[in-house]
Protein backbone atom coordinates (compact mmCIF):
# COMPACT_ATOMS: atom_id res chain seq x y z
CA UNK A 1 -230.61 -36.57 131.47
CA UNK A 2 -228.30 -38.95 133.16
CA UNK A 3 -230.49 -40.14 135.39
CA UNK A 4 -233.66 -40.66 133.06
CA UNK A 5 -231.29 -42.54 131.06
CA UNK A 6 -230.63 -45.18 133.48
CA UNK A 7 -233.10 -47.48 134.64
CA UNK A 8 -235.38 -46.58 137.98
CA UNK A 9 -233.98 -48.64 141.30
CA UNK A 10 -235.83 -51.65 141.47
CA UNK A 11 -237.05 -50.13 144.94
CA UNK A 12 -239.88 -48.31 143.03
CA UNK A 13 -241.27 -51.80 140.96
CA UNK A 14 -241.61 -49.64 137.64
CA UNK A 15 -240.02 -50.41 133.99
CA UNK A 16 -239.32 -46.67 133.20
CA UNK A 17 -239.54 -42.98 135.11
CA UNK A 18 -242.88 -40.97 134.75
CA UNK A 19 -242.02 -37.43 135.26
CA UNK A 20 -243.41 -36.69 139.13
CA UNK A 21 -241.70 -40.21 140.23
CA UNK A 22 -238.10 -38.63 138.29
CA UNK A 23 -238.93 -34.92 139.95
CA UNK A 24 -239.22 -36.70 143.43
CA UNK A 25 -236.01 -39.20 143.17
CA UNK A 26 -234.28 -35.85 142.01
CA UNK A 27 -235.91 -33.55 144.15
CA UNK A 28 -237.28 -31.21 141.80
CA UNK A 29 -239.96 -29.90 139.87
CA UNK A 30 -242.20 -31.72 137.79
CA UNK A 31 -242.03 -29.12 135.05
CA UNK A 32 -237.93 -29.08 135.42
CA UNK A 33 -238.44 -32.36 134.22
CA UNK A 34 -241.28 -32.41 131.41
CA UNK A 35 -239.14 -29.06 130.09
CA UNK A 36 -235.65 -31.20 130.09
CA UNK A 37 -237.41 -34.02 128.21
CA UNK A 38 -239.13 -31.73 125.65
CA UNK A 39 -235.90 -30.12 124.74
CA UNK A 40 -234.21 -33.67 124.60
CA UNK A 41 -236.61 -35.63 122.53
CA UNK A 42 -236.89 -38.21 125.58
CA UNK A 43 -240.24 -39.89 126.27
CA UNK A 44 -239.14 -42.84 128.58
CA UNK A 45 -242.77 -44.08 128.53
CA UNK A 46 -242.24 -45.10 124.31
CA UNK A 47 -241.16 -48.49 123.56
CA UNK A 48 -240.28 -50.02 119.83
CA UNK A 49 -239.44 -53.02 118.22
CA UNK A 50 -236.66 -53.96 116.18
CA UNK A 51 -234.79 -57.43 114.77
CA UNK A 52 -231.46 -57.83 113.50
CA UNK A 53 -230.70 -58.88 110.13
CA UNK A 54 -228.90 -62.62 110.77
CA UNK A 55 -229.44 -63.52 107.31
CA UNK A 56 -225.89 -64.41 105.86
CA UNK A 57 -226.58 -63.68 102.83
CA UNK A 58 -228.39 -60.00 103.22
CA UNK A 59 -225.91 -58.23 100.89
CA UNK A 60 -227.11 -60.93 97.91
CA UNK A 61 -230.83 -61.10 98.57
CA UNK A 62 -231.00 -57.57 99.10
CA UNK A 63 -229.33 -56.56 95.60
CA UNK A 64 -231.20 -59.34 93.74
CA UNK A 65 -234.67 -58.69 94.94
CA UNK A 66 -234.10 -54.67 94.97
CA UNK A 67 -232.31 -55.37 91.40
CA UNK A 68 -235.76 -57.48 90.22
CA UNK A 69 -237.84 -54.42 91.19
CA UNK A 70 -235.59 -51.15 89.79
CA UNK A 71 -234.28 -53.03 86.76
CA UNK A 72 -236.78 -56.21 85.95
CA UNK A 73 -235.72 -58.41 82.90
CA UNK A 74 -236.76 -57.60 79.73
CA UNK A 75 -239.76 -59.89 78.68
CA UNK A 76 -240.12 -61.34 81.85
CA UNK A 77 -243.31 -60.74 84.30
CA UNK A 78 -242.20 -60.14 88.44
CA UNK A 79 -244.46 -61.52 90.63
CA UNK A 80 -244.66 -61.15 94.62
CA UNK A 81 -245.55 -64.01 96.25
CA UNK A 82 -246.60 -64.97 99.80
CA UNK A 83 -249.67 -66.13 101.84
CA UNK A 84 -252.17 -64.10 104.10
CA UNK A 85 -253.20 -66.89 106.99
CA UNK A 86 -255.56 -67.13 109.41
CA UNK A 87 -258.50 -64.32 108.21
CA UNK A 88 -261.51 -64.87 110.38
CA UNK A 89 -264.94 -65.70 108.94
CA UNK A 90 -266.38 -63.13 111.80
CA UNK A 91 -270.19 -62.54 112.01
CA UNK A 92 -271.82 -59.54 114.03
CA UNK A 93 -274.20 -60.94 116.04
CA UNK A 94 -276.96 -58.13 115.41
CA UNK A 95 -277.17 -55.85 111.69
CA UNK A 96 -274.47 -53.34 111.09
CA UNK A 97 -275.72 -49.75 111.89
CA UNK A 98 -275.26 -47.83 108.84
CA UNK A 99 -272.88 -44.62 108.69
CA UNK A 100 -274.51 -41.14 109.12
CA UNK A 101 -273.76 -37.50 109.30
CA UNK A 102 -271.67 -37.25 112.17
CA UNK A 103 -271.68 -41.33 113.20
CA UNK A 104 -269.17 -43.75 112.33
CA UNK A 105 -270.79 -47.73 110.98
CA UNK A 106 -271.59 -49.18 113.76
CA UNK A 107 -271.29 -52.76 114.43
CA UNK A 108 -271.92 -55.17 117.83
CA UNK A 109 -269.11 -55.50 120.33
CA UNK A 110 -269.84 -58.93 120.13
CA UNK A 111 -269.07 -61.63 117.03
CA UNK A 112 -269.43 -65.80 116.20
CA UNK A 113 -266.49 -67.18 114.62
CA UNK A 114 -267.27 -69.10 111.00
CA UNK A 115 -263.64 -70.40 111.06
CA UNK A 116 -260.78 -69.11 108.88
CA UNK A 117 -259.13 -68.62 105.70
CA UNK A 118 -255.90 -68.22 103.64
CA UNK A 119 -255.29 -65.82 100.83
CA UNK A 120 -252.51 -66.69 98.29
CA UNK A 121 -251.41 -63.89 95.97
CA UNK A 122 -249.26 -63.14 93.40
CA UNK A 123 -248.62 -59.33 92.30
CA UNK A 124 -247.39 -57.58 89.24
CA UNK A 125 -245.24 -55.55 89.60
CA UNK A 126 -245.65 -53.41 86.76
CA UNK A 127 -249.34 -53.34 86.53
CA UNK A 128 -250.77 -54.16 90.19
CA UNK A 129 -252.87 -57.17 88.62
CA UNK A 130 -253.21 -59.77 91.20
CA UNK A 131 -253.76 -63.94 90.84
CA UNK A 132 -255.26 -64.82 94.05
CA UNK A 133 -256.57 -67.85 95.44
CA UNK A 134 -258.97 -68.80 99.09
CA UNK A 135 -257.30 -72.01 100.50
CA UNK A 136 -258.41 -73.76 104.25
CA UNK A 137 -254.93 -74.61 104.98
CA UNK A 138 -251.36 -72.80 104.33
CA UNK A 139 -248.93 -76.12 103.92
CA UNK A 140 -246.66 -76.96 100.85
CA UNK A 141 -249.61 -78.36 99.30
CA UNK A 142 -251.88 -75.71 98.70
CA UNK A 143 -248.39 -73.07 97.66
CA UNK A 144 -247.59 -75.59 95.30
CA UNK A 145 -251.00 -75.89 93.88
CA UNK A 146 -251.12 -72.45 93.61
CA UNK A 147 -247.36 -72.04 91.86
CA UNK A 148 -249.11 -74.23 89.36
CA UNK A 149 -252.31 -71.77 89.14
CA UNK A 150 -249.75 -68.64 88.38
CA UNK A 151 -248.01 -70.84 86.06
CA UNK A 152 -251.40 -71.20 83.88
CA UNK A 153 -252.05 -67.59 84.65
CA UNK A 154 -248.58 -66.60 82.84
CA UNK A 155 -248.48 -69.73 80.14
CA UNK A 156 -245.62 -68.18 77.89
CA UNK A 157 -243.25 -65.50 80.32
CA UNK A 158 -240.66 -66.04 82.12
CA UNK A 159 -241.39 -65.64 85.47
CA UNK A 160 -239.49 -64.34 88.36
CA UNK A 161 -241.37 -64.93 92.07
CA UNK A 162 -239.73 -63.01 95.08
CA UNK A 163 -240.90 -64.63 98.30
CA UNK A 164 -239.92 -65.23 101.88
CA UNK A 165 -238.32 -67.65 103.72
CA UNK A 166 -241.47 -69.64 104.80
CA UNK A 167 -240.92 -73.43 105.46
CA UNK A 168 -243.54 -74.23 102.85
CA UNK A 169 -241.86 -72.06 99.93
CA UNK A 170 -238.53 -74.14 100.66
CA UNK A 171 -240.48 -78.13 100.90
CA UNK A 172 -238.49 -80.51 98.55
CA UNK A 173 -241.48 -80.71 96.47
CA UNK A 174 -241.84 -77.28 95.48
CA UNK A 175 -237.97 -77.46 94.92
CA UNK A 176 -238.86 -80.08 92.58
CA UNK A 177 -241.50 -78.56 90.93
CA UNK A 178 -239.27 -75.28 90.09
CA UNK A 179 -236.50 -77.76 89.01
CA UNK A 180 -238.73 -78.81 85.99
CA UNK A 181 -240.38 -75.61 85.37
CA UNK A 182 -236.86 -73.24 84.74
CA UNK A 183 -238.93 -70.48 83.53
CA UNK A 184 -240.00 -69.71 87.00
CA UNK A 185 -237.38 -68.53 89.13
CA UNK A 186 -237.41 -67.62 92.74
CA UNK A 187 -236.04 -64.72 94.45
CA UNK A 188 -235.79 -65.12 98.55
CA UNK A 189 -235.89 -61.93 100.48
CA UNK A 190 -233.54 -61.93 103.51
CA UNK A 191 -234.73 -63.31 106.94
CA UNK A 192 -236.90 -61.01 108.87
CA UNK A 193 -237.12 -59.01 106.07
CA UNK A 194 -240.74 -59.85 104.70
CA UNK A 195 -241.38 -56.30 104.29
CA UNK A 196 -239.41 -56.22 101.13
CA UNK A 197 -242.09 -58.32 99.12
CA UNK A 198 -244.56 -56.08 98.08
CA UNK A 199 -247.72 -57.94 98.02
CA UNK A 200 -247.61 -57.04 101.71
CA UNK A 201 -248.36 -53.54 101.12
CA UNK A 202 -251.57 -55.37 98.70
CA UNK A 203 -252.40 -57.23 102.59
CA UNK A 204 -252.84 -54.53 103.95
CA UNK A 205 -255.07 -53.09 101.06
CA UNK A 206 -257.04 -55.50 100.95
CA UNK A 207 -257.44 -56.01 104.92
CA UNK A 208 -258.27 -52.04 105.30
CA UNK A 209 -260.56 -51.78 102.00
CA UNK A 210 -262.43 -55.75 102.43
CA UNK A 211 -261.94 -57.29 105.34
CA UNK A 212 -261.20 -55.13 108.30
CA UNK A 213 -264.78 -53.76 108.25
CA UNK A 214 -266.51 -56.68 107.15
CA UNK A 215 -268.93 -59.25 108.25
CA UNK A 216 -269.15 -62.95 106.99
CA UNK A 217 -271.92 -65.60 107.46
CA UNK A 218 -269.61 -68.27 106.53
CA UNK A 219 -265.67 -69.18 105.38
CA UNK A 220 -267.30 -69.66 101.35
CA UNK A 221 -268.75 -66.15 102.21
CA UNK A 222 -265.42 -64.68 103.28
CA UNK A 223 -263.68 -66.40 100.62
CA UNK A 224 -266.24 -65.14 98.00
CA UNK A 225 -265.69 -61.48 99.10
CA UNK A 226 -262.31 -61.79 98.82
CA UNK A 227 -262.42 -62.82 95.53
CA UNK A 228 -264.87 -60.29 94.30
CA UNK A 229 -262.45 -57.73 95.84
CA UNK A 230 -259.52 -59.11 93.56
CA UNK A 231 -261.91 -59.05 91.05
CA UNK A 232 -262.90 -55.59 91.30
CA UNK A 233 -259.37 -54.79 92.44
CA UNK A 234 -258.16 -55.67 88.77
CA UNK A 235 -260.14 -52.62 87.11
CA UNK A 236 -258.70 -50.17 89.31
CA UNK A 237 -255.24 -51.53 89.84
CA UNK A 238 -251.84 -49.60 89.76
CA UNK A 239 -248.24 -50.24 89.31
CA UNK A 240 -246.26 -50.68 92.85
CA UNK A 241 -242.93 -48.57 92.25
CA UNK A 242 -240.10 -49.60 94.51
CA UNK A 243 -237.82 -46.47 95.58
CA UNK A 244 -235.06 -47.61 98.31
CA UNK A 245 -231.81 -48.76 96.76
CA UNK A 246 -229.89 -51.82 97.71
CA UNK A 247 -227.10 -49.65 99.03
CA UNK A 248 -229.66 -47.78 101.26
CA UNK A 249 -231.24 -50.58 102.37
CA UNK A 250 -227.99 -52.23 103.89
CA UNK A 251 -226.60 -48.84 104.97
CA UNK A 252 -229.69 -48.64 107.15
CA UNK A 253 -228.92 -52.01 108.41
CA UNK A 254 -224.98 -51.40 109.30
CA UNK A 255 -226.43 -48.60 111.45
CA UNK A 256 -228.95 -50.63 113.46
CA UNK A 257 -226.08 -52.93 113.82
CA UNK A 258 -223.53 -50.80 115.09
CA UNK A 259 -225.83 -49.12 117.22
CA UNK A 260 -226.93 -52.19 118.94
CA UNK A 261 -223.84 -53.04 119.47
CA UNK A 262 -222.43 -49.64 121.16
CA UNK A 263 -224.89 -50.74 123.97
């Protein structure tokens, strides 16, 4: 285990040990080593991802935002906010071929591009209803016209909006904006920690169930399928329960920390 734990010599040119090249350096089996790295849990040819939390106020955003969606305020509405950029207008360059018994749809390898899109949404919480809007461009413009668009959606609640830390969310004009309209109130998640708005789990909804598979003659064509999604979207929607508590949440954090930090 020693050895598979530290990095091959750079005489062999490779980022991590296959078993035969570890059996050989060691001079043993191939199945001494496949056997050693079953029993261990080791698979040196796996690779993941991770970011640290640098965000210096985590411990705030984290209880506010997880505090918004375990205990929301009475008579208020909670919304989550954010952007989907960049969905591709792509056309198949040849008719879909149609599922069948034992055959997948089938579509061309081969696409045009129509140009692109961005979504804005807004979810409930508490019901899964979604305000959307199609917009060409994703600036502090278009958020703040669509702010205004949730605002006329929701004439009479109090609103609270939990968002990320996108430039555009943050642009002196939507500060302005919010500073006359006190009923809406923003809630920031922590840096690198977009996951916590919920409308993302909506994305990717929306991207599996509309997009993903689809095929678009034009950007008005994407956007209009998009918004007959939402549309039909709002007879079947559902609440979106948050489970995790604050506490876990930065528990889970402190560990990735401190085990960075042990290396």
């Amino acid at each position: 285990m020693s050895a598979t734990l530290t990095p091959p010599p750079k005489k062999y040119g490779v980022t991590h040990w296959s078993t035969r090249l570890l059996a050989k350096h060691l001079s043993v089996g191939d199945a001494t080593i496949a056997r050693t790295w079953r029993e261990y849990g080791v698979q040196p040819w796996r690779s993941q991802t991770f970011k640290f939390f640098t965000d210096p106020e985590l411990v705030a955003k984290v209880t506010d935002v997880v505090g918004l969606y375990l205990n929301p305020p009475e008579n208020a509405v909670v919304l989550c906010v954010d952007e989907k950029s960049q969905i591709q207008a792509l056309d198949r360059t040849a008719p879909m071929l149609p599922m069948q018994p034992g055959l997948p749809e089938r579509r061309t390898h081969d696409y045009k591009r129509h140009g692109t899109s961005t979504l804005f949404a807004a979810l409930e919480i508490a019901t899964g209803q979604v305000t959307g809007a199609c917009k060409n461009r994703h600036r502090h413009q278009e958020f703040l016209a669509f702010l205004k668009q949730i605002a006329r959606a929701y004439p009479a609640q109090e609103l609270h909006l939990v968002m990320d830390n996108y430039a555009a969310h943050k642009h002196k004009n939507v500060k302005a904006w919010l500073a006359v309209n006190p009923r809406v109130v923003v809630h920031f998640t922590p840096t690198h920690a977009s996951w916590m708005n919920m409308v993302e789990i909506w994305f990717g909804i929306i991207e599996r169930q509309a997009i993903h598979c689809g095929t678009f003659t034009s950007v008005p064509d994407l956007n209009a399928k998009i918004r007959a999604f939402i549309t039909g979207w709002s007879n079947r929607s559902h609440p979106f329960v948050w489970t995790k508590t604050a506490d876990q949440i930065l528990a889970k954090a402190n560990r990735q920390k401190t085990s960075n930090a042990a290396h």
